[in-house]
PDB file of N, CA and C in Angstrom:
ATOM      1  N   UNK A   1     -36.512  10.101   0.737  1.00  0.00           N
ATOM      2  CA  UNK A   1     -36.024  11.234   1.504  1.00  0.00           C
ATOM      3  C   UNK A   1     -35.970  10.901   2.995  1.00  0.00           C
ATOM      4  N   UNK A   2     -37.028  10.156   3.395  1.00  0.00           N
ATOM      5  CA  UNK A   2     -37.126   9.506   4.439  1.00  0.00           C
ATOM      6  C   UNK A   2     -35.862   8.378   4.935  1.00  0.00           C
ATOM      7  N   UNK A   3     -35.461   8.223   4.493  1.00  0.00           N
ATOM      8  CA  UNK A   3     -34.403   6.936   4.213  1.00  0.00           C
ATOM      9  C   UNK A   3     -33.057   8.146   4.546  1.00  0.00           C
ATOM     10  N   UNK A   4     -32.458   8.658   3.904  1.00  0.00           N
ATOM     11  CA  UNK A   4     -31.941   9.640   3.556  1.00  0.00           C
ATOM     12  C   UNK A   4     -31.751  10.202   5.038  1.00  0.00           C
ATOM     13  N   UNK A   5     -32.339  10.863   5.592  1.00  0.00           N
ATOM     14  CA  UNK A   5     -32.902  11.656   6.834  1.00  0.00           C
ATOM     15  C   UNK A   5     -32.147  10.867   7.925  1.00  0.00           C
ATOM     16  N   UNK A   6     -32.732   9.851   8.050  1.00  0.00           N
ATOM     17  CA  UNK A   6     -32.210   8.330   8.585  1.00  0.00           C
ATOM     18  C   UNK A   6     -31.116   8.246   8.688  1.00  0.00           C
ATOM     19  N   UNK A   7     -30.636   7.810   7.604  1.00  0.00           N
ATOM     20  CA  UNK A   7     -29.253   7.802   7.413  1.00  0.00           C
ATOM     21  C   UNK A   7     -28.365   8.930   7.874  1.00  0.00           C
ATOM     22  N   UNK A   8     -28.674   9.667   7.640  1.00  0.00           N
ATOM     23  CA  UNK A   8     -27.681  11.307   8.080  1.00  0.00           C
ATOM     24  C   UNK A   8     -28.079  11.859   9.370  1.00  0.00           C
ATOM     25  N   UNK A   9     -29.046  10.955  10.357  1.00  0.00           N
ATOM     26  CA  UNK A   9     -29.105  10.956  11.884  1.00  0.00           C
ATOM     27  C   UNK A   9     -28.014  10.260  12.341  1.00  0.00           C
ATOM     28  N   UNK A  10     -28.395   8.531  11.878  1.00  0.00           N
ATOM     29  CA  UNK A  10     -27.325   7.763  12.363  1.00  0.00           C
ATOM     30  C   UNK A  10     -26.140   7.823  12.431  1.00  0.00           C
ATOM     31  N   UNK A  11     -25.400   8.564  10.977  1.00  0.00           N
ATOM     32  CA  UNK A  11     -24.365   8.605  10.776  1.00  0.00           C
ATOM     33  C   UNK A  11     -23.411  10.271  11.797  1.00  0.00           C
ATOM     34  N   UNK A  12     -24.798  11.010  12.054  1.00  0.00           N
ATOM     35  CA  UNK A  12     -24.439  12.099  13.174  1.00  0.00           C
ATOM     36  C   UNK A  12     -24.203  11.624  14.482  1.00  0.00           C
ATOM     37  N   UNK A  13     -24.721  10.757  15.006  1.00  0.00           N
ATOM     38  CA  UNK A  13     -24.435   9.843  16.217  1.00  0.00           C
ATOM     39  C   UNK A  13     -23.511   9.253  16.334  1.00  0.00           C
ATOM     40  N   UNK A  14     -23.020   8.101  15.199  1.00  0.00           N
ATOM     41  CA  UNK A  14     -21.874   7.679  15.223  1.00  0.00           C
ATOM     42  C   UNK A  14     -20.846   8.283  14.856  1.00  0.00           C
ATOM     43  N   UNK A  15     -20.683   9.717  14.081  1.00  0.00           N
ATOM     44  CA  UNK A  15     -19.880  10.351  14.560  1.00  0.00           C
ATOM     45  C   UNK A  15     -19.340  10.942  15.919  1.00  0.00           C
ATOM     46  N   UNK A  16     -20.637  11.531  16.242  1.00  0.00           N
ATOM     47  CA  UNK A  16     -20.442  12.201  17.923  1.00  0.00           C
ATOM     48  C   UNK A  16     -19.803  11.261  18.844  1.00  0.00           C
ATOM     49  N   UNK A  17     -20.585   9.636  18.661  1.00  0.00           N
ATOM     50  CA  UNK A  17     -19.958   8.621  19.571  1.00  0.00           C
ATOM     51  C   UNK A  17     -18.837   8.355  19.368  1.00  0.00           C
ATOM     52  N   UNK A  18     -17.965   8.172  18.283  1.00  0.00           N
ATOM     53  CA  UNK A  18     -16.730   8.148  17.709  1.00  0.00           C
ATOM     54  C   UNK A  18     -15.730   9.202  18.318  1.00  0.00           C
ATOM     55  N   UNK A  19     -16.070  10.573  18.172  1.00  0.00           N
ATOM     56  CA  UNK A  19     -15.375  11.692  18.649  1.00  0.00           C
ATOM     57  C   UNK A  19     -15.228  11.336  20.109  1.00  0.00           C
ATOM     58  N   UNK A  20     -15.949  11.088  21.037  1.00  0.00           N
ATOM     59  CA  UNK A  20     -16.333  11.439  22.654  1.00  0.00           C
ATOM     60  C   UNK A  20     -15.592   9.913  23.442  1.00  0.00           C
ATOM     61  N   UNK A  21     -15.695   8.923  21.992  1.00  0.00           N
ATOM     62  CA  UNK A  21     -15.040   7.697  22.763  1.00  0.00           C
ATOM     63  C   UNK A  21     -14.071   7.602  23.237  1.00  0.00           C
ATOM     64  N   UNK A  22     -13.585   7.412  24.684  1.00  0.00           N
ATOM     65  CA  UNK A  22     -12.411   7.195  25.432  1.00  0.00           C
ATOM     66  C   UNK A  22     -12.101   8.898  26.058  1.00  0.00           C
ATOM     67  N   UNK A  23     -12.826  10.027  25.876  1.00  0.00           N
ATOM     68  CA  UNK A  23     -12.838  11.097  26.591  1.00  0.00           C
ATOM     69  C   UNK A  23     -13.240  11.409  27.924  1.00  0.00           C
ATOM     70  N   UNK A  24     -14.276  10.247  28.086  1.00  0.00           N
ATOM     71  CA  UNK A  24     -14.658   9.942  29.773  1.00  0.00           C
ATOM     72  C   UNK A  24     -13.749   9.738  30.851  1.00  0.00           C
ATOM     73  N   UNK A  25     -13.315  10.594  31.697  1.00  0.00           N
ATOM     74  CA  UNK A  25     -12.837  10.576  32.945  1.00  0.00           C
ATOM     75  C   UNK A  25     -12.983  10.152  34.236  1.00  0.00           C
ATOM     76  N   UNK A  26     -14.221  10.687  34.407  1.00  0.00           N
ATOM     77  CA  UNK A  26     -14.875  10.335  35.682  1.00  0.00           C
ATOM     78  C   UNK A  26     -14.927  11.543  36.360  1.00  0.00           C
ATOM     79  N   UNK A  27     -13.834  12.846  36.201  1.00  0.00           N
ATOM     80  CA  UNK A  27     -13.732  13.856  36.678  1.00  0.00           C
ATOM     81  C   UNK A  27     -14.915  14.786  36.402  1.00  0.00           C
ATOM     82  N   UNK A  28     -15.276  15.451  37.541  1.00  0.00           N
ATOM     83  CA  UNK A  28     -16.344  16.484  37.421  1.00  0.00           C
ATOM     84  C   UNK A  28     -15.587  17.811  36.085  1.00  0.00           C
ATOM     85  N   UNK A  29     -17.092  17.787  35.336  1.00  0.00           N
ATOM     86  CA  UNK A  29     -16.620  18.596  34.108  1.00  0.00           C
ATOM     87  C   UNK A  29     -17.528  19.768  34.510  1.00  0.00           C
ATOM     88  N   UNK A  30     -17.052  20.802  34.147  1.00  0.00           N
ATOM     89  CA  UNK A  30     -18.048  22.208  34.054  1.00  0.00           C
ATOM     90  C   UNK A  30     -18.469  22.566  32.800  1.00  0.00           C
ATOM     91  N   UNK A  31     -19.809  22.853  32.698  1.00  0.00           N
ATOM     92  CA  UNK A  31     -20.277  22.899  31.208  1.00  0.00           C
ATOM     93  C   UNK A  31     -20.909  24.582  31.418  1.00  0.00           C
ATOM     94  N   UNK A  32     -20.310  25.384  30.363  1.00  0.00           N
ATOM     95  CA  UNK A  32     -21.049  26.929  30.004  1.00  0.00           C
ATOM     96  C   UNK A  32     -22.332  26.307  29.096  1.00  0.00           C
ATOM     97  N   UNK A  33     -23.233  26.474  30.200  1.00  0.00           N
ATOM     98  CA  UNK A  33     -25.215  26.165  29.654  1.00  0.00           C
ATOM     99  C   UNK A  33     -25.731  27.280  29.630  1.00  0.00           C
ATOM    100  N   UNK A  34     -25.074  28.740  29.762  1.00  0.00           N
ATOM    101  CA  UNK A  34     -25.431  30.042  29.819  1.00  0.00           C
ATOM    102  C   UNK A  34     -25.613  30.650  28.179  1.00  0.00           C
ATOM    103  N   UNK A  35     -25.113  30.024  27.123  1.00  0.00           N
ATOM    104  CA  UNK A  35     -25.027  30.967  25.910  1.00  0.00           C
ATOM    105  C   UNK A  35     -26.464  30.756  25.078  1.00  0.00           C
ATOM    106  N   UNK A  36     -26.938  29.688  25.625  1.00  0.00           N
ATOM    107  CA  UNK A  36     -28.393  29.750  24.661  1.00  0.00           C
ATOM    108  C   UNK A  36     -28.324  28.964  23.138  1.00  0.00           C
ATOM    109  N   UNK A  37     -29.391  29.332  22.130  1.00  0.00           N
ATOM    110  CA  UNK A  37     -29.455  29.028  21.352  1.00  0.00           C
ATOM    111  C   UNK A  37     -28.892  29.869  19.554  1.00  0.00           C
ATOM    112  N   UNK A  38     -28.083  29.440  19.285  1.00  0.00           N
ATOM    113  CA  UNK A  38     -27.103  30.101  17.868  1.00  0.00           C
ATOM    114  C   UNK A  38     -28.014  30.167  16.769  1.00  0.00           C
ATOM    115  N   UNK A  39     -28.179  31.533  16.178  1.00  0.00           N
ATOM    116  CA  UNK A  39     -28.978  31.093  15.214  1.00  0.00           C
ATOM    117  C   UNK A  39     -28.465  30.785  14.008  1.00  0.00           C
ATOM    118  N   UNK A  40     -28.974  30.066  12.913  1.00  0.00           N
ATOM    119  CA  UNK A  40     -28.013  29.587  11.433  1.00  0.00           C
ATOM    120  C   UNK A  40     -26.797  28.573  11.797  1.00  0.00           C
ATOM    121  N   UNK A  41     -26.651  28.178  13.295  1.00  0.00           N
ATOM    122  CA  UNK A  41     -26.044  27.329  13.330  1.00  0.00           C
ATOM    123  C   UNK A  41     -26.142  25.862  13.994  1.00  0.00           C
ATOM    124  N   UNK A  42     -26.211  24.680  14.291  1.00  0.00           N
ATOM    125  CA  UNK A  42     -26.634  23.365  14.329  1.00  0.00           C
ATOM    126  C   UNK A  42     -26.648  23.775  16.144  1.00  0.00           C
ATOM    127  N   UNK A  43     -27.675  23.502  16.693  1.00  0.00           N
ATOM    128  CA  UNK A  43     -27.934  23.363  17.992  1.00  0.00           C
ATOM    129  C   UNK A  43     -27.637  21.970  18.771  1.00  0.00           C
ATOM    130  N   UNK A  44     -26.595  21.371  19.573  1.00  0.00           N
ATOM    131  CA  UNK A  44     -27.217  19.906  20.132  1.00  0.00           C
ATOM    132  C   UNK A  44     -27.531  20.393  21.235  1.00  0.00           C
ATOM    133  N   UNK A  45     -28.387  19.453  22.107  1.00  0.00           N
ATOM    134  CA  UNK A  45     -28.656  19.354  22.689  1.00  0.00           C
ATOM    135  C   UNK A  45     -28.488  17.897  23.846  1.00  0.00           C
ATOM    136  N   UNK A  46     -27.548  17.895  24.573  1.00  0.00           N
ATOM    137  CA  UNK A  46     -27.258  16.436  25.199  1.00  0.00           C
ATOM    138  C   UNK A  46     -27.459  16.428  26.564  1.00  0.00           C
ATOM    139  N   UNK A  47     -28.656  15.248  26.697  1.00  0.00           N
ATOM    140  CA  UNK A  47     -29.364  15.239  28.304  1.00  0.00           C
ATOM    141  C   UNK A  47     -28.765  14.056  28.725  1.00  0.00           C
ATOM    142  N   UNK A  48     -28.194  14.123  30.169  1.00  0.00           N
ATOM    143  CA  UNK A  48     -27.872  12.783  30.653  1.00  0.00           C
ATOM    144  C   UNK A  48     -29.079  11.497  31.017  1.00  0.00           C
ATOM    145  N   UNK A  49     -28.942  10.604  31.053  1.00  0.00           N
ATOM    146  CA  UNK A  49     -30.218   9.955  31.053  1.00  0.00           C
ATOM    147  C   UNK A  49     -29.297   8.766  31.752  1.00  0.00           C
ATOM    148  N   UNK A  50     -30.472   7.786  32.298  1.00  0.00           N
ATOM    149  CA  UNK A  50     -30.086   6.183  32.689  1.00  0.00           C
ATOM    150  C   UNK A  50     -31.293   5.389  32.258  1.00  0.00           C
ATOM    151  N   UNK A  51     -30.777   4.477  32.121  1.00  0.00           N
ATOM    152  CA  UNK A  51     -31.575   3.136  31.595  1.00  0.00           C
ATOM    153  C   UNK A  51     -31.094   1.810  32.231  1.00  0.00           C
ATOM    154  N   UNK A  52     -31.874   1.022  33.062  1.00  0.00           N
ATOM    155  CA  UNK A  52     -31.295  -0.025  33.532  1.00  0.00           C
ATOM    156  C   UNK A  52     -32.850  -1.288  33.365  1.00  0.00           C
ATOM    157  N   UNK A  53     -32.422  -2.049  32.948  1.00  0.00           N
ATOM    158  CA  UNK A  53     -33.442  -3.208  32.511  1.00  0.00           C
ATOM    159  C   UNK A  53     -33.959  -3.537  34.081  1.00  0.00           C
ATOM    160  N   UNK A  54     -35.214  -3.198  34.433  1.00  0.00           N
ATOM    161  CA  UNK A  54     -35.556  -3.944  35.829  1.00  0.00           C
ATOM    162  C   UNK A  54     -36.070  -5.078  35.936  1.00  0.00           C
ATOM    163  N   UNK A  55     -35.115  -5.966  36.663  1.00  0.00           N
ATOM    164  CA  UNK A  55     -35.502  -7.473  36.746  1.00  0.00           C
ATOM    165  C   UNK A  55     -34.948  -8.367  35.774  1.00  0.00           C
ATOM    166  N   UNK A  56     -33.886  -7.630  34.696  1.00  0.00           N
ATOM    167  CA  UNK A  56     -32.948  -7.941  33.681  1.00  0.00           C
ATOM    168  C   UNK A  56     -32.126  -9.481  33.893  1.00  0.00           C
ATOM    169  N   UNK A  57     -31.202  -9.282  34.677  1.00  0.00           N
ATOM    170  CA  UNK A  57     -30.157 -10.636  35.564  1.00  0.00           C
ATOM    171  C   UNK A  57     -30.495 -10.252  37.016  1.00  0.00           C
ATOM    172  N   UNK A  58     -30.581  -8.896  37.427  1.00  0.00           N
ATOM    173  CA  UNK A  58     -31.118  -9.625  39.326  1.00  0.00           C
ATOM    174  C   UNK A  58     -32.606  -8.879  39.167  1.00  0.00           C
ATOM    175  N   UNK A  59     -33.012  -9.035  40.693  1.00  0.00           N
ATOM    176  CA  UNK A  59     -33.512  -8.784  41.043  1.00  0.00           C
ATOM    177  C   UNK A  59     -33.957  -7.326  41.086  1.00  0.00           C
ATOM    178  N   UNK A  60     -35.078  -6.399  41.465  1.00  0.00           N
ATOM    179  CA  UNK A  60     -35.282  -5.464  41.234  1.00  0.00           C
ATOM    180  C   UNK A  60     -34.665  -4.702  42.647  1.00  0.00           C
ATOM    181  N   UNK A  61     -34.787  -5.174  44.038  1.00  0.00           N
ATOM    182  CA  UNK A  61     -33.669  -5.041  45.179  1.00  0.00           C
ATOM    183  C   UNK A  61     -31.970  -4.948  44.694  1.00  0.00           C
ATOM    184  N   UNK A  62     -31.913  -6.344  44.232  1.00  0.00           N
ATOM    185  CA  UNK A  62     -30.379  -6.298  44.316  1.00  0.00           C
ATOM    186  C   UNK A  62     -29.581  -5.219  42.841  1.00  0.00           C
ATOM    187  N   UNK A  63     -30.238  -5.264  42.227  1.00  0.00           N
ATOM    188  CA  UNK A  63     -30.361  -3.592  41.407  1.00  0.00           C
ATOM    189  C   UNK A  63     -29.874  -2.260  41.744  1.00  0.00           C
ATOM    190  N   UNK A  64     -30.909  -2.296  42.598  1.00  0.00           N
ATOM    191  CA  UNK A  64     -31.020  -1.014  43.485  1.00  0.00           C
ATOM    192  C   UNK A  64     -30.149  -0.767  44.595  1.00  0.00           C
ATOM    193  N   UNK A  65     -29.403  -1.539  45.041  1.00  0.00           N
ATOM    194  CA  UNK A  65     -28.765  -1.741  46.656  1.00  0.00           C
ATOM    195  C   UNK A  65     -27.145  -2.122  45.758  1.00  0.00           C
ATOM    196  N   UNK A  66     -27.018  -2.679  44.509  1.00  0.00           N
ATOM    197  CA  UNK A  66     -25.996  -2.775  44.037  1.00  0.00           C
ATOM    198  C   UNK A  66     -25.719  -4.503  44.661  1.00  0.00           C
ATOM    199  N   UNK A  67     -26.364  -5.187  45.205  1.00  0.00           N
ATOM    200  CA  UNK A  67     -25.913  -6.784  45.868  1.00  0.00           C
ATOM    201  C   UNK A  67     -25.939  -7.557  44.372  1.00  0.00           C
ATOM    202  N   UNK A  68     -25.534  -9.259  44.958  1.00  0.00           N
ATOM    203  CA  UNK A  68     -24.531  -9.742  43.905  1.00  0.00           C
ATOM    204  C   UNK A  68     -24.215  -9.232  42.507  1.00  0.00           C
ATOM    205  N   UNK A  69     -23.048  -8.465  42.706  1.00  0.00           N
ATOM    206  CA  UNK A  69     -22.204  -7.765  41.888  1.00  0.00           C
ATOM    207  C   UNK A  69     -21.745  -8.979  41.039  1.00  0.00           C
ATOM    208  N   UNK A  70     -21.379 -10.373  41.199  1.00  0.00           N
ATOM    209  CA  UNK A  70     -21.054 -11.319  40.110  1.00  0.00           C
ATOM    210  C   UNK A  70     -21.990 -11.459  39.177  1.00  0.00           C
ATOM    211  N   UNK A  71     -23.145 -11.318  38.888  1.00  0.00           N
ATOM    212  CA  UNK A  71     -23.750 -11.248  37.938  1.00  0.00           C
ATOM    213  C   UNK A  71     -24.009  -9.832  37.189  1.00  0.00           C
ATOM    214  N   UNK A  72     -24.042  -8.801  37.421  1.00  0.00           N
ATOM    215  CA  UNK A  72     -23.962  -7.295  36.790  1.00  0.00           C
ATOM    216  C   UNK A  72     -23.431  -6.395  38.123  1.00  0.00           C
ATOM    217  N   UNK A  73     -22.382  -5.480  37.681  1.00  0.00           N
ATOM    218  CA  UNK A  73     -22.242  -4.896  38.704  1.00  0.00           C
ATOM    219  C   UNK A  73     -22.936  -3.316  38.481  1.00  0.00           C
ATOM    220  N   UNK A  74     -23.509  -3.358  39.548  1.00  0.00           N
ATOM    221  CA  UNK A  74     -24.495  -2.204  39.308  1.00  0.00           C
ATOM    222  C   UNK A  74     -25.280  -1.693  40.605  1.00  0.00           C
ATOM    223  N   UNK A  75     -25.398  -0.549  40.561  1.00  0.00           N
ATOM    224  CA  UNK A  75     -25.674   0.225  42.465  1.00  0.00           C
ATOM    225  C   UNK A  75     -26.781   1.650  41.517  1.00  0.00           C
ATOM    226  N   UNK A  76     -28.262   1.403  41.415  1.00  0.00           N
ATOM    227  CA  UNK A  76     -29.077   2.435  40.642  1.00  0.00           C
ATOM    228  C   UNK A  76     -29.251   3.496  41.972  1.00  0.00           C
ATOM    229  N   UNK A  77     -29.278   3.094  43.067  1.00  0.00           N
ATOM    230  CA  UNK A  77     -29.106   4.235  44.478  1.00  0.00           C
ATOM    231  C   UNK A  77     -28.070   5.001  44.348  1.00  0.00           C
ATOM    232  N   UNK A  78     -26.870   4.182  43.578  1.00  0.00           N
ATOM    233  CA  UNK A  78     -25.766   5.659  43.984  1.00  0.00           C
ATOM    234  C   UNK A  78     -26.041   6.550  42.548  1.00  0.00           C
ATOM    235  N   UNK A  79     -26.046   6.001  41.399  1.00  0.00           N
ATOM    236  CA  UNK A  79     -27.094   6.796  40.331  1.00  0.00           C
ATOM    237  C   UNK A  79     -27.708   7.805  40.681  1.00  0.00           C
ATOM    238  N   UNK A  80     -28.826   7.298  41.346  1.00  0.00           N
ATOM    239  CA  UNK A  80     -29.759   8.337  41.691  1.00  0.00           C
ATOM    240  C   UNK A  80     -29.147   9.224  42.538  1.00  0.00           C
ATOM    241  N   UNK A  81     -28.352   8.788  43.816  1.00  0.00           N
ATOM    242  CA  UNK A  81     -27.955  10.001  44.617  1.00  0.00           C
ATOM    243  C   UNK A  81     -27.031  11.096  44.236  1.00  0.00           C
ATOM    244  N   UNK A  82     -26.490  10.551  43.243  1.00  0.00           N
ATOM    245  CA  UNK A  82     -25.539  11.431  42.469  1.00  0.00           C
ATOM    246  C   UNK A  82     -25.997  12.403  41.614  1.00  0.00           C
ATOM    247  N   UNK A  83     -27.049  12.102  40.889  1.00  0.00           N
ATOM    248  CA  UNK A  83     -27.394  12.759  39.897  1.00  0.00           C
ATOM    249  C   UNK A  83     -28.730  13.913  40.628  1.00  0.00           C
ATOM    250  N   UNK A  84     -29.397  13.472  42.107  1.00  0.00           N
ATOM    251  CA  UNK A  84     -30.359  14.196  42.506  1.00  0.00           C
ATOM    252  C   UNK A  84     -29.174  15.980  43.451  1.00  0.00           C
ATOM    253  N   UNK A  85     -27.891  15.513  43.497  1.00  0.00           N
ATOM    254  CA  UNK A  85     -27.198  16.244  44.012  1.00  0.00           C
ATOM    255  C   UNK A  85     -26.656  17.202  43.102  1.00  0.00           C
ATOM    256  N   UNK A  86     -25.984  16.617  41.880  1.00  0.00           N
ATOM    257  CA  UNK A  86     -26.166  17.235  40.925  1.00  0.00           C
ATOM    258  C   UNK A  86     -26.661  18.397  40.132  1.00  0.00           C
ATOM    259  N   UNK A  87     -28.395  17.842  40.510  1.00  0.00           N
ATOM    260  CA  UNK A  87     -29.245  18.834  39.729  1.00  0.00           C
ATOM    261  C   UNK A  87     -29.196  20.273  40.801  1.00  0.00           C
ATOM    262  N   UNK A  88     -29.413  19.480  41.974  1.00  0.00           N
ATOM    263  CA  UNK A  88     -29.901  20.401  42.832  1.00  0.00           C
ATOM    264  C   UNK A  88     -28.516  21.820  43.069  1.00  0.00           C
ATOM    265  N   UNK A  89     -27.252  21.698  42.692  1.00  0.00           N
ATOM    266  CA  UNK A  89     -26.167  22.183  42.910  1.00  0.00           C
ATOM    267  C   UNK A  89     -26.166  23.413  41.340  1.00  0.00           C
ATOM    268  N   UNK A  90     -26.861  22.028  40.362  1.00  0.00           N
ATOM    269  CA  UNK A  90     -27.016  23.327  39.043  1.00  0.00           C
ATOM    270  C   UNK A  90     -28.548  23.278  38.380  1.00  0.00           C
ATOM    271  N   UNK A  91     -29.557  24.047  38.487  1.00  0.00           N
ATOM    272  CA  UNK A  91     -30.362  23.439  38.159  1.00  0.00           C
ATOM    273  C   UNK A  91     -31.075  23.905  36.784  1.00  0.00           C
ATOM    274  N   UNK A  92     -30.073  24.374  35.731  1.00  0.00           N
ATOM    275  CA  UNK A  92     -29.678  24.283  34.369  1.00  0.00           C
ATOM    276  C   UNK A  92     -29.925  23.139  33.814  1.00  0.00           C
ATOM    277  N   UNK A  93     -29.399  21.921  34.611  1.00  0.00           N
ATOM    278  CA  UNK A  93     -29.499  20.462  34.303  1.00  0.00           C
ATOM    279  C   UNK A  93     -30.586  19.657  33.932  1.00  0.00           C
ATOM    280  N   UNK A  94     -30.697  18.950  33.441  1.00  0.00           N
ATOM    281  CA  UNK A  94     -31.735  18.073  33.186  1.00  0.00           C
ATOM    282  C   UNK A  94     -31.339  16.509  33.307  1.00  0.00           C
ATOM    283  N   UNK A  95     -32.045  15.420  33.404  1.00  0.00           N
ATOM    284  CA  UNK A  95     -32.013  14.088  34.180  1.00  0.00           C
ATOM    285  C   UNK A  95     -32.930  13.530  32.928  1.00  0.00           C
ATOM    286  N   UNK A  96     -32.779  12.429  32.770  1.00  0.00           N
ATOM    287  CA  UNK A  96     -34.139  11.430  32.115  1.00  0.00           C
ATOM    288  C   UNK A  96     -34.027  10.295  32.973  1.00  0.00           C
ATOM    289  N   UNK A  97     -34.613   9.634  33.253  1.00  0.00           N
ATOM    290  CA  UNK A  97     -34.980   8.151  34.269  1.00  0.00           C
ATOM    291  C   UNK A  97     -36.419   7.677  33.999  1.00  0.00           C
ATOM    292  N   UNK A  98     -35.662   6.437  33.083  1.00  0.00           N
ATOM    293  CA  UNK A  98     -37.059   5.573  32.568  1.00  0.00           C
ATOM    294  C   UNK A  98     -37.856   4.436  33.719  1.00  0.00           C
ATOM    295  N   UNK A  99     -37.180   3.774  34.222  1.00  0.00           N
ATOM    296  CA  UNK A  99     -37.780   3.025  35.284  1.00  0.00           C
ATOM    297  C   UNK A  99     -38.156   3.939  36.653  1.00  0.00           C
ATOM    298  N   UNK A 100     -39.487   4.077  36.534  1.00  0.00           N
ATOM    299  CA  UNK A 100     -40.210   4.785  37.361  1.00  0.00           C
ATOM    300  C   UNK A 100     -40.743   3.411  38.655  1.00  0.00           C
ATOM    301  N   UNK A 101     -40.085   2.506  38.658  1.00  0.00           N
ATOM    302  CA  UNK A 101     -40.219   1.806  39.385  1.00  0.00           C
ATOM    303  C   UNK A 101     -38.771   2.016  40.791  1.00  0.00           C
ATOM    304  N   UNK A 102     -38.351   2.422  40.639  1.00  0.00           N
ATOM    305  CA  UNK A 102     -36.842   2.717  41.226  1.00  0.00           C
ATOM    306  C   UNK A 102     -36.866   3.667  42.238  1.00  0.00           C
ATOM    307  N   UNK A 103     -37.864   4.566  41.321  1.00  0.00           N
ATOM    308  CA  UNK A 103     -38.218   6.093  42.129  1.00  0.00           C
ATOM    309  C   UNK A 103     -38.527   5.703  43.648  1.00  0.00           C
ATOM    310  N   UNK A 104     -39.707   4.741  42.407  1.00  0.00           N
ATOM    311  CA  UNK A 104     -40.668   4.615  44.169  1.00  0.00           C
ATOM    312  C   UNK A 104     -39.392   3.915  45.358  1.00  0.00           C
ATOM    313  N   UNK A 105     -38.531   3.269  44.829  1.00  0.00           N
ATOM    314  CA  UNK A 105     -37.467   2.566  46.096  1.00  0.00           C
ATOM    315  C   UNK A 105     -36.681   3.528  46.724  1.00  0.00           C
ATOM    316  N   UNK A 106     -36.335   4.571  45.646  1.00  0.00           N
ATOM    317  CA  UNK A 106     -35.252   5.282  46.247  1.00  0.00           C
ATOM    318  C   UNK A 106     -35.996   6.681  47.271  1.00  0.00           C
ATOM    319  N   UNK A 107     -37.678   6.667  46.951  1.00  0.00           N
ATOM    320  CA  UNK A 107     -38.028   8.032  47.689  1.00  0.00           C
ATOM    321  C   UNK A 107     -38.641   7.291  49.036  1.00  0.00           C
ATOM    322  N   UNK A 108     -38.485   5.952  48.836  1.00  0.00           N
ATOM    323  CA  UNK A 108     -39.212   5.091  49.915  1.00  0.00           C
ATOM    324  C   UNK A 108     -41.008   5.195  49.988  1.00  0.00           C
ATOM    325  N   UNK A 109     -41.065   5.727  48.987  1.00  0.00           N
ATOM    326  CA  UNK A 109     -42.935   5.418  48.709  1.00  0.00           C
ATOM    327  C   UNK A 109     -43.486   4.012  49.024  1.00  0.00           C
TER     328      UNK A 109
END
């Protein structure tokens, strides 16, 4: 049953990912987060989150500052500044951020 369960997660994901693929814009979307929870009917729930390997191919600086872009191109400051503007504009929102090492760069601790 366990197995089973499993299976009919994964296969809910790769549906959802299937549906949503190539729907990304870049354009600011407005989401109605006002209606709550349906009862008798399937609830999702989808939190934006980031994940970036620290110390992966650069450095834990050049990460953060977005420098040599020939090896990963990647800027976790504009991440963060985006998403702390974000919340603060709706604060309905929710964030996940696993490298708690970043924090400390971006609050200047």
């Amino acid at each position: 049953m366990e197995k089973l369960a499993g299976l009919a997660s994964a296969f809910l994901c790769g549906s959802l990912f299937l549906c949503l693929y190539g729907t990304v814009s870049g354009a600011y979307v407005k989401y109605n987060t006002g209606a709550g929870v349906v009862q008798g009917k399937l609830n999702v729930h989808l939190v934006a989150h980031s994940h970036d390997d620290v110390g992966w191919l650069k450095t834990i600086d050049q990460y953060f500052v977005g420098s040599n872009n020939s090896i990963q191109g990647a800027c976790v400051e504009n991440v963060l500044d985006s998403v702390v503007g974000a919340l603060l504009r709706n604060p309905n929102r929710k964030f996940v951020f696993a490298e708690m090492v970043r924090l400390l760069l971006f609050t200047h601790l």
